[in-house]
C-alpha atoms as a PDB file:
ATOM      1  CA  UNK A   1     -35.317 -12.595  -6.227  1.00  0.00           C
ATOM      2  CA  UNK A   2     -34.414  -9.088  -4.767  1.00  0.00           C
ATOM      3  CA  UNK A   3     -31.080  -8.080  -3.524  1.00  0.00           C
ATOM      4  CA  UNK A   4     -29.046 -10.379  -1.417  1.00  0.00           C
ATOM      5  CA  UNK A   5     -26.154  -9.541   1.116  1.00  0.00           C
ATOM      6  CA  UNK A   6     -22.532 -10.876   1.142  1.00  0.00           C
ATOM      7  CA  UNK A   7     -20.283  -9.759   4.261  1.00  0.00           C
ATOM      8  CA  UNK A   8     -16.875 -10.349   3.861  1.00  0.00           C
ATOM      9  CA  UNK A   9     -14.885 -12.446   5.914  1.00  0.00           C
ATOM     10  CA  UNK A  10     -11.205 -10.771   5.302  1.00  0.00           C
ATOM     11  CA  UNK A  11      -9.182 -12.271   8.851  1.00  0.00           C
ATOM     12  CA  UNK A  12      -6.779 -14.834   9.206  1.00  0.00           C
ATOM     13  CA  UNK A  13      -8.127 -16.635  11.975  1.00  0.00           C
ATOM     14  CA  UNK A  14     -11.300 -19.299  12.313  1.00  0.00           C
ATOM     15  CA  UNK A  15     -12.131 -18.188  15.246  1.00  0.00           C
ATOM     16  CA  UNK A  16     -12.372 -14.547  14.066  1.00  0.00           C
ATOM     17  CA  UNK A  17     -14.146 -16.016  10.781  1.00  0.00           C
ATOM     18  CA  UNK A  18     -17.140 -17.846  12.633  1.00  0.00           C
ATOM     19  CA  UNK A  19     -16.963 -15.262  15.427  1.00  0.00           C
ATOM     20  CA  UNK A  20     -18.096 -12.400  12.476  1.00  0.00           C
ATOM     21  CA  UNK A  21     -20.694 -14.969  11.392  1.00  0.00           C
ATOM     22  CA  UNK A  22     -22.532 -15.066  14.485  1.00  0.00           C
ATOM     23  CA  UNK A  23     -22.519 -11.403  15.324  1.00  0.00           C
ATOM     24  CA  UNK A  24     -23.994 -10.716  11.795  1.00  0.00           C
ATOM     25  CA  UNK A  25     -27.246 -11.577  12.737  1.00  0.00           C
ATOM     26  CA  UNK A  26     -29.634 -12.169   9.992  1.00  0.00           C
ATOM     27  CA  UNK A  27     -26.579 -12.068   7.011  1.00  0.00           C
ATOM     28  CA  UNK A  28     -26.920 -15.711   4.715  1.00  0.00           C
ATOM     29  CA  UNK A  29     -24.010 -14.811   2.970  1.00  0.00           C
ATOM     30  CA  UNK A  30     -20.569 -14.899   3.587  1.00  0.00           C
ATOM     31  CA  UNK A  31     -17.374 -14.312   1.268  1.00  0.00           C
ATOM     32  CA  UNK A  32     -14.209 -16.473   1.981  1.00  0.00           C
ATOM     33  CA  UNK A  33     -11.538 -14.969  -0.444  1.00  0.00           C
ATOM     34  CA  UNK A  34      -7.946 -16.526  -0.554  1.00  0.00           C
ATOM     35  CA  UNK A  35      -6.749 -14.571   2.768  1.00  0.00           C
ATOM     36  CA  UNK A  36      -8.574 -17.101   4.823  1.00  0.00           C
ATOM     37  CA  UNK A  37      -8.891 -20.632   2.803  1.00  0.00           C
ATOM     38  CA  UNK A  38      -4.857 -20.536   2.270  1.00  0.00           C
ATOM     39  CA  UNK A  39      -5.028 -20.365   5.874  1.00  0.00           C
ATOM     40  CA  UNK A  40      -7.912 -22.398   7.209  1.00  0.00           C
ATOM     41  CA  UNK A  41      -8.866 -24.783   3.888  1.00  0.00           C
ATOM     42  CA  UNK A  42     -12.248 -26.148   2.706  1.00  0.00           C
ATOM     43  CA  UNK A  43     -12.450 -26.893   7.180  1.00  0.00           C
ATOM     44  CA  UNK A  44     -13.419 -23.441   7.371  1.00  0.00           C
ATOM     45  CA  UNK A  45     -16.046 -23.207   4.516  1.00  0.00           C
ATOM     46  CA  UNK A  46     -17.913 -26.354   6.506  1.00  0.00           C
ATOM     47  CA  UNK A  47     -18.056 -24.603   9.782  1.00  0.00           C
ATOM     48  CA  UNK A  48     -19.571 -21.471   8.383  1.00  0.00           C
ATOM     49  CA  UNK A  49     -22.115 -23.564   6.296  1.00  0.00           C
ATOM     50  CA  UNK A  50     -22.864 -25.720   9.735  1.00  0.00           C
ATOM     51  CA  UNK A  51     -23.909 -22.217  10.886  1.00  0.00           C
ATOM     52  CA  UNK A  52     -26.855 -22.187   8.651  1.00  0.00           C
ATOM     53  CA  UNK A  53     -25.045 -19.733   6.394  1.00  0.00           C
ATOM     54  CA  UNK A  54     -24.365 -19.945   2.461  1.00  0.00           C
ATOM     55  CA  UNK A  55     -20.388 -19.432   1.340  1.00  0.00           C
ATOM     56  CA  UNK A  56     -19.574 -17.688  -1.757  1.00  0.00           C
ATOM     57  CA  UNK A  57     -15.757 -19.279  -2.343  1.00  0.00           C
ATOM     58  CA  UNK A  58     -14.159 -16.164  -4.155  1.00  0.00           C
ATOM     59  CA  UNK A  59     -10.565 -17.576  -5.085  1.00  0.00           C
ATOM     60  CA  UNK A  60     -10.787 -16.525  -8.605  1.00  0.00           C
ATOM     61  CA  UNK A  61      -9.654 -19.872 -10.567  1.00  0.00           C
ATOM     62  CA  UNK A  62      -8.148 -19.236 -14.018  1.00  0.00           C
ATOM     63  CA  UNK A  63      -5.933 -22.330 -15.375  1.00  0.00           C
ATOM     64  CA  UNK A  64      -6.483 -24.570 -18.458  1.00  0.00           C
ATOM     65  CA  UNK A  65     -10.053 -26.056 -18.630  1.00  0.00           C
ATOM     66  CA  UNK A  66      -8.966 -29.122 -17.065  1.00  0.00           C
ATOM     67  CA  UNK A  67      -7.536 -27.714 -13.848  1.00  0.00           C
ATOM     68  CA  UNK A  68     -10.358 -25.239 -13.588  1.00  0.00           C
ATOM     69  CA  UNK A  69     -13.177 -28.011 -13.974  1.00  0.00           C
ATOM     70  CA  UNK A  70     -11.567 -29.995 -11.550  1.00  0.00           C
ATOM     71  CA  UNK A  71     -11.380 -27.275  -8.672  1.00  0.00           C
ATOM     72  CA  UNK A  72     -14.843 -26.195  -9.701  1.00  0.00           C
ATOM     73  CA  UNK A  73     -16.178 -29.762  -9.308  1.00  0.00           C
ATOM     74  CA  UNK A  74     -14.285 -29.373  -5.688  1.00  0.00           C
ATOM     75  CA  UNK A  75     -16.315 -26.449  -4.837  1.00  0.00           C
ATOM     76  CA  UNK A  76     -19.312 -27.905  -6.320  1.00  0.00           C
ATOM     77  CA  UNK A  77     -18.831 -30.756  -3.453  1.00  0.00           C
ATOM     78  CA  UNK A  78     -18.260 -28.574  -0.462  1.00  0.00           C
ATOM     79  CA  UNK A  79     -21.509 -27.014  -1.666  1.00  0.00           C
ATOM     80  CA  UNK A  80     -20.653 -23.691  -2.260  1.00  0.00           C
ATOM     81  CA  UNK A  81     -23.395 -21.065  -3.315  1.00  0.00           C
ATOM     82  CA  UNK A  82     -21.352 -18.568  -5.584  1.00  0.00           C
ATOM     83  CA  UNK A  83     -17.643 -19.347  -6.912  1.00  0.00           C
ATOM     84  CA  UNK A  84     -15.587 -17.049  -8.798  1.00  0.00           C
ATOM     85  CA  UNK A  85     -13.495 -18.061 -11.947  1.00  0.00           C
ATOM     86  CA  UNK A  86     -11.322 -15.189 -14.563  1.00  0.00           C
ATOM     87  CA  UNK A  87     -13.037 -14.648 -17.378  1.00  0.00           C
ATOM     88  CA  UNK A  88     -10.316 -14.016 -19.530  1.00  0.00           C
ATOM     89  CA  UNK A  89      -9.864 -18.225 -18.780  1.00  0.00           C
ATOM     90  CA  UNK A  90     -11.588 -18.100 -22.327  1.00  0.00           C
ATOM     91  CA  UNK A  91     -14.268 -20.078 -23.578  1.00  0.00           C
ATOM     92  CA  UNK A  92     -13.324 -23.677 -23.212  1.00  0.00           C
ATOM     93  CA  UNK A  93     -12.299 -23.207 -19.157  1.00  0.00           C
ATOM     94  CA  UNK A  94     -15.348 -21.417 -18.459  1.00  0.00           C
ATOM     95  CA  UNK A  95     -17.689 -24.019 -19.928  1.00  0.00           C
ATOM     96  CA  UNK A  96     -15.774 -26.171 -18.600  1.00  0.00           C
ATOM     97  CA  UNK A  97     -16.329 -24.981 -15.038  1.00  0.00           C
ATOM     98  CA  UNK A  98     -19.879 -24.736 -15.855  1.00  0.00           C
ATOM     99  CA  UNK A  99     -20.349 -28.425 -16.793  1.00  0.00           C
ATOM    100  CA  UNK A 100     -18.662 -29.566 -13.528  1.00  0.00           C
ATOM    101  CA  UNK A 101     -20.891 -27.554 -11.482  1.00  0.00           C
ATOM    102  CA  UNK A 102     -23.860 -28.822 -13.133  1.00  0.00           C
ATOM    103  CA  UNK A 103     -26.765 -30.893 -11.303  1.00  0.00           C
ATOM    104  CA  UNK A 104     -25.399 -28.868  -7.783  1.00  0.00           C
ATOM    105  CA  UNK A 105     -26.598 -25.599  -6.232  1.00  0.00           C
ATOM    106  CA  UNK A 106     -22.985 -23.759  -7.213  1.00  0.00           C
ATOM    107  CA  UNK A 107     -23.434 -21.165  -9.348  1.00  0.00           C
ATOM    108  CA  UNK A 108     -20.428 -19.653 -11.868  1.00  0.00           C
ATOM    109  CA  UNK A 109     -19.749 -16.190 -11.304  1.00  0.00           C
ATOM    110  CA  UNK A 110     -16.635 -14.727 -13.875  1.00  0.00           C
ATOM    111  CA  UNK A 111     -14.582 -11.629 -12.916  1.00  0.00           C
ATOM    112  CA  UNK A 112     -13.542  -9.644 -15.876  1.00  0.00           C
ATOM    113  CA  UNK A 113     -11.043  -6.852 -15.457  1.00  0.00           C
ATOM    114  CA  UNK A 114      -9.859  -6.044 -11.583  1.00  0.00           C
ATOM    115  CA  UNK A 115     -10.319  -3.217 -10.472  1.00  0.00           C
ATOM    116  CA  UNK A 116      -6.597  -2.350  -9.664  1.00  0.00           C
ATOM    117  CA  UNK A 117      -5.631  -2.199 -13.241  1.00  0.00           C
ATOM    118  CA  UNK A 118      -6.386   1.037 -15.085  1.00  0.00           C
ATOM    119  CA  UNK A 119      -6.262   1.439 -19.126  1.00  0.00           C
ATOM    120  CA  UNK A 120      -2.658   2.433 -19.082  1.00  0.00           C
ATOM    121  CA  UNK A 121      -1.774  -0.792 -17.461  1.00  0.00           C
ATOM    122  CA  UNK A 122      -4.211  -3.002 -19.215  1.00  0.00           C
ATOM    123  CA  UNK A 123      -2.401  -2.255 -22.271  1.00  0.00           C
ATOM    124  CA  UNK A 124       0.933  -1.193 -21.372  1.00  0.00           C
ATOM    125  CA  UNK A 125       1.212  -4.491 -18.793  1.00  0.00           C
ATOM    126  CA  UNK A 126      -1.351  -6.976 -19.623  1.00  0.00           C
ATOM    127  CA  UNK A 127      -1.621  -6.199 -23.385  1.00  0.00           C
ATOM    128  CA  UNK A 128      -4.655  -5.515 -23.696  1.00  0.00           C
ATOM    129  CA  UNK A 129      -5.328  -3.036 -26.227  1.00  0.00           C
ATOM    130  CA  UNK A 130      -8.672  -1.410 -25.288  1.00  0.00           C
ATOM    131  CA  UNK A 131      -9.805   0.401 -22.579  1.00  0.00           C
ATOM    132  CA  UNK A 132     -10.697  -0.941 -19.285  1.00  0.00           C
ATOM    133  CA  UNK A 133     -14.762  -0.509 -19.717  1.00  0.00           C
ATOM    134  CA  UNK A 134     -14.520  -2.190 -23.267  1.00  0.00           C
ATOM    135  CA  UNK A 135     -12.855  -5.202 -21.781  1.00  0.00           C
ATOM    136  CA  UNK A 136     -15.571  -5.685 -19.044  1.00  0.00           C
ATOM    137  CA  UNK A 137     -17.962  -5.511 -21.291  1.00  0.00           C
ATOM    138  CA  UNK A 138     -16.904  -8.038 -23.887  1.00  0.00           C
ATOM    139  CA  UNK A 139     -15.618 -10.127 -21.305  1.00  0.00           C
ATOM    140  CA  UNK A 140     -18.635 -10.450 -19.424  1.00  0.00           C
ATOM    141  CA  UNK A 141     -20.622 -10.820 -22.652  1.00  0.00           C
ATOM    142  CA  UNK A 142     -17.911 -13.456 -23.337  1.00  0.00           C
ATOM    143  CA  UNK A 143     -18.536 -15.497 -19.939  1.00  0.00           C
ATOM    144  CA  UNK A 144     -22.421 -15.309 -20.224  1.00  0.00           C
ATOM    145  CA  UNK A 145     -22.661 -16.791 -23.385  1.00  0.00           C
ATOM    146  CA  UNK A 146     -20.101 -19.773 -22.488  1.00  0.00           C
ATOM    147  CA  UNK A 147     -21.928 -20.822 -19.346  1.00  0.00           C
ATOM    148  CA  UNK A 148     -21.015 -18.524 -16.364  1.00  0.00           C
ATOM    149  CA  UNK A 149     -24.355 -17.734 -14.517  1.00  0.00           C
ATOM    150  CA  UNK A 150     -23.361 -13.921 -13.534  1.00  0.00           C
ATOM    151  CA  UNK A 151     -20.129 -11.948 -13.190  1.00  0.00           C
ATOM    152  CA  UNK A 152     -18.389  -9.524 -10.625  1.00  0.00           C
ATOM    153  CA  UNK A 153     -19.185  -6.522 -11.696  1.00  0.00           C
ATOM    154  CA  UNK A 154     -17.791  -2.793  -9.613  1.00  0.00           C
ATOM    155  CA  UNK A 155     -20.960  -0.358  -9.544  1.00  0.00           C
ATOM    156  CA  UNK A 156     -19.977   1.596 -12.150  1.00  0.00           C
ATOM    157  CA  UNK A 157     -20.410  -1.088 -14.690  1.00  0.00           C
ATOM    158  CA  UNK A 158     -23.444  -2.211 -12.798  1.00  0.00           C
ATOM    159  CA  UNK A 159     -26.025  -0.344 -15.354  1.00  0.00           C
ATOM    160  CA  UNK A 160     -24.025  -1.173 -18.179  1.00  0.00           C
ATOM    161  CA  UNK A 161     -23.750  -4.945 -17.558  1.00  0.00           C
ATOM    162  CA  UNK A 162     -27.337  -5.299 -16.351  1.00  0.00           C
ATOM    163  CA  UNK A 163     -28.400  -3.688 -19.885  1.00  0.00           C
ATOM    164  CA  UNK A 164     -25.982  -5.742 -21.869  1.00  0.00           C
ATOM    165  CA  UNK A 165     -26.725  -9.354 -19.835  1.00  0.00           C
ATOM    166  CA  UNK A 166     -30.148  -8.756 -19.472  1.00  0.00           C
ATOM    167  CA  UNK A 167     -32.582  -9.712 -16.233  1.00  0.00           C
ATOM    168  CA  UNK A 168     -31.305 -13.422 -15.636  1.00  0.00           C
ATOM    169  CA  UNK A 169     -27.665 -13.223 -15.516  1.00  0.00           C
ATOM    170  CA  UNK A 170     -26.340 -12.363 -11.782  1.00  0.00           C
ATOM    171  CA  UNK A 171     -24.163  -9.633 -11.163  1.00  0.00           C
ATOM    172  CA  UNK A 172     -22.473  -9.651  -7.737  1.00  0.00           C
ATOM    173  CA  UNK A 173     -21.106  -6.116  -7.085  1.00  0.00           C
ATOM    174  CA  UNK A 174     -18.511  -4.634  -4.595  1.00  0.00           C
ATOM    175  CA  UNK A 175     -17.481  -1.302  -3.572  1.00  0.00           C
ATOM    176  CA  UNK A 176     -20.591  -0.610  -1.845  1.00  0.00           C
ATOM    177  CA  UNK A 177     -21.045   1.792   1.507  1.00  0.00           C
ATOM    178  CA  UNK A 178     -23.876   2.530   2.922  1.00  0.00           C
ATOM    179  CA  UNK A 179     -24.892   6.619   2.806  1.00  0.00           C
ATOM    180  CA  UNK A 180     -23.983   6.178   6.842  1.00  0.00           C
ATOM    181  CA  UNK A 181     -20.697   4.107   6.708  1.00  0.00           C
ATOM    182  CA  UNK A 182     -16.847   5.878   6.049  1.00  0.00           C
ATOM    183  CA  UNK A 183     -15.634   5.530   2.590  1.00  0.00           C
ATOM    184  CA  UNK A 184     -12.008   4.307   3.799  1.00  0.00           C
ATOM    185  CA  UNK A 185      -9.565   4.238   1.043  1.00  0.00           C
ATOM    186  CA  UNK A 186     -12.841   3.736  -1.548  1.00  0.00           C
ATOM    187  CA  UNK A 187     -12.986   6.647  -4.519  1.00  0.00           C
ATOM    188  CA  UNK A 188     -16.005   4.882  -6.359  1.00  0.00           C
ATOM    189  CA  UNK A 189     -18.576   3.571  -4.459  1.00  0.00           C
ATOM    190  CA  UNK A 190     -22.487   2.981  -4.233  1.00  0.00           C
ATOM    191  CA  UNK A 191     -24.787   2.722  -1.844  1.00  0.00           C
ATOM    192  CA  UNK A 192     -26.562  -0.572  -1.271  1.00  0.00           C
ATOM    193  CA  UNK A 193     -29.885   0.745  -2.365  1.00  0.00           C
ATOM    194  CA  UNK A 194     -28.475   2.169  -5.387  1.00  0.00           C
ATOM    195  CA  UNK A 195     -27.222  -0.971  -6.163  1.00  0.00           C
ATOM    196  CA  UNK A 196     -30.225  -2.708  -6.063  1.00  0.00           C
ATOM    197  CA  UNK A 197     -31.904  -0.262  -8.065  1.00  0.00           C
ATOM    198  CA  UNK A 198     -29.218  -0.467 -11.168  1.00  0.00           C
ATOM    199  CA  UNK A 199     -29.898  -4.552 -10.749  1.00  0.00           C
ATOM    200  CA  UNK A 200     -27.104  -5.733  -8.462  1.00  0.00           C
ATOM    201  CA  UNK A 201     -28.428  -9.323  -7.323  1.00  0.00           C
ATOM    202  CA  UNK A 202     -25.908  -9.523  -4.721  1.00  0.00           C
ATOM    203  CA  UNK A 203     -24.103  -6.707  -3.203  1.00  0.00           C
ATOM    204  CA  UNK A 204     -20.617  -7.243  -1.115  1.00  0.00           C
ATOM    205  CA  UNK A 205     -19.810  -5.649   1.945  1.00  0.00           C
ATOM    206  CA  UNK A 206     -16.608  -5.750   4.460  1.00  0.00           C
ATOM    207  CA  UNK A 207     -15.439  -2.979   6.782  1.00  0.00           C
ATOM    208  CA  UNK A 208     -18.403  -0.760   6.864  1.00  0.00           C
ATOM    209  CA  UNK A 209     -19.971  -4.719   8.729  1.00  0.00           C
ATOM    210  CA  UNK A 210     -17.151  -5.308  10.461  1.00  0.00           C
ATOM    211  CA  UNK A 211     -15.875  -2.418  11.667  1.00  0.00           C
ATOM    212  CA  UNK A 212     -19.280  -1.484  13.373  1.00  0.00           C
ATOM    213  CA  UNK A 213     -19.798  -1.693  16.958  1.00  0.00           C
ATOM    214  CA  UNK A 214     -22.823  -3.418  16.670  1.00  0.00           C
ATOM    215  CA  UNK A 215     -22.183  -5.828  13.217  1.00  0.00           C
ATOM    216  CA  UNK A 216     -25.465  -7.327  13.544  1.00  0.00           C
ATOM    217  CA  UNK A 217     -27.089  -3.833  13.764  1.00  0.00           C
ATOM    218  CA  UNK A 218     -25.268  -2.827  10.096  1.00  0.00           C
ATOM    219  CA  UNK A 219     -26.960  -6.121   8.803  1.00  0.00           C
ATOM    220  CA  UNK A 220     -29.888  -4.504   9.455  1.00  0.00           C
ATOM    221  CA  UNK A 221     -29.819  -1.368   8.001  1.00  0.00           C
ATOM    222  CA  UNK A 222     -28.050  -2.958   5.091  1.00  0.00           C
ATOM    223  CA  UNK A 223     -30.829  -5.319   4.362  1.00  0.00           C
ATOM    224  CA  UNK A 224     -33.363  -2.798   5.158  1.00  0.00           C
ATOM    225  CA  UNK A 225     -31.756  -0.697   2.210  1.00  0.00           C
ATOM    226  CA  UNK A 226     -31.931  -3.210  -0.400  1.00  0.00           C
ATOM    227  CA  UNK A 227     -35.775  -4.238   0.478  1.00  0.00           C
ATOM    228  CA  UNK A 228     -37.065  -0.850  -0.138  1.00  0.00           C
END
């Protein structure tokens, strides 16, 4: 499959949530993160699915194996596309997750090291004593092997990760801003036809959408990007 779009639905409301979907046009994804389900609940993920569109639930479970399949069997049955789970859960919670999402259409997705912590505070904070790109990379390798079908992966690791999990494995990347779109507060980014070129299978996008006068217009452009 080529390069899919995910806009991101960061607002607090369900009526700003579903009013985004419909002015995004011909976007099938759509990331709910925990700003909006701690406010709106599995409701919301229904009414954007009843809009023809395909959720990827992006709460980030990480819990003992139990608790973990449980909410991922949850997920499973609100019928979910993509649904994130910490990779550093270990082995036994992500197969666990895996084997309670098994015979649906939701698909595992582990997130490895955020973003927000840098070497000095991986090891100083979290004690983890290697640096921030070794940690991706064996935790990704880690998830892959124990079940996860693809991991969150920031561009720069994008190359690295697509080399490392090879061609089935999806790899659902952030940070991306189109060549015409501000940069806000983001230092690294990629465009999304970069992206698609170092192997992102899905690429996430927020402000660059939703901040455009014309959302469904962005859409466009976006997608036209990534089908080049």
């Amino acid at each position: 499959m080529g390069t899919e779009l995910i806009t991101v639905l960061d607002v607090d409301t369900r009526e700003e949530a579903l009013d985004l979907v419909r002015a995004c046009g011909d976007c099938k994804f759509f990331k709910i993160g925990a700003q909006l389900f701690t406010r709106c609940g599995p409701a919301i993920v229904k009414e954007v699915q009843a809009l023809g569109k395909q959720v990827f639930l992006d709460l980030k479970y990480h819990d003992i194996p139990n608790t973990v399949a449980k909410a991922a069997k949850g997920a499973a049955d609100l019928g979910v596309s993509l649904m994130t789970i910490h990779a550093v859960g270990g082995r036994r919670m992500i197969e666990a997750a895996r084997e309670a999402v098994e015979g649906s259409g939701t698909r595992i997705l582990a997130v490895s090291v955020l973003t927000s912590l840098s070497d000095e505070m991986l090891r100083d904070e979290v004690g983890i004593n290697e640096t921030a790109e070794s940690a991706v990379q064996r935790l990704a390798a880690l998830a892959v092997d124990s079940g996860a079908h693809g991991v969150v992966s920031s561009p720069q690791e994008l190359p690295v990760l697509r080399a490392e999990l090879g061609p089935d494995a999806l790899i659902v990347t952030p940070g991306i801003r189109p060549a015409w779109a501000s940069r806000d507060d983001q230092a690294r980014i990629m465009t999304p036809r970069d992206a698609a070129a170092a192997g992102a299978s899905f690429v996430v996008v927020g402000r660059p959408i939703l901040k455009h006068e014309n959302p469904a217009e962005a859409v466009r452009m976006i997608l036209e990007e990534l089908n080049v």
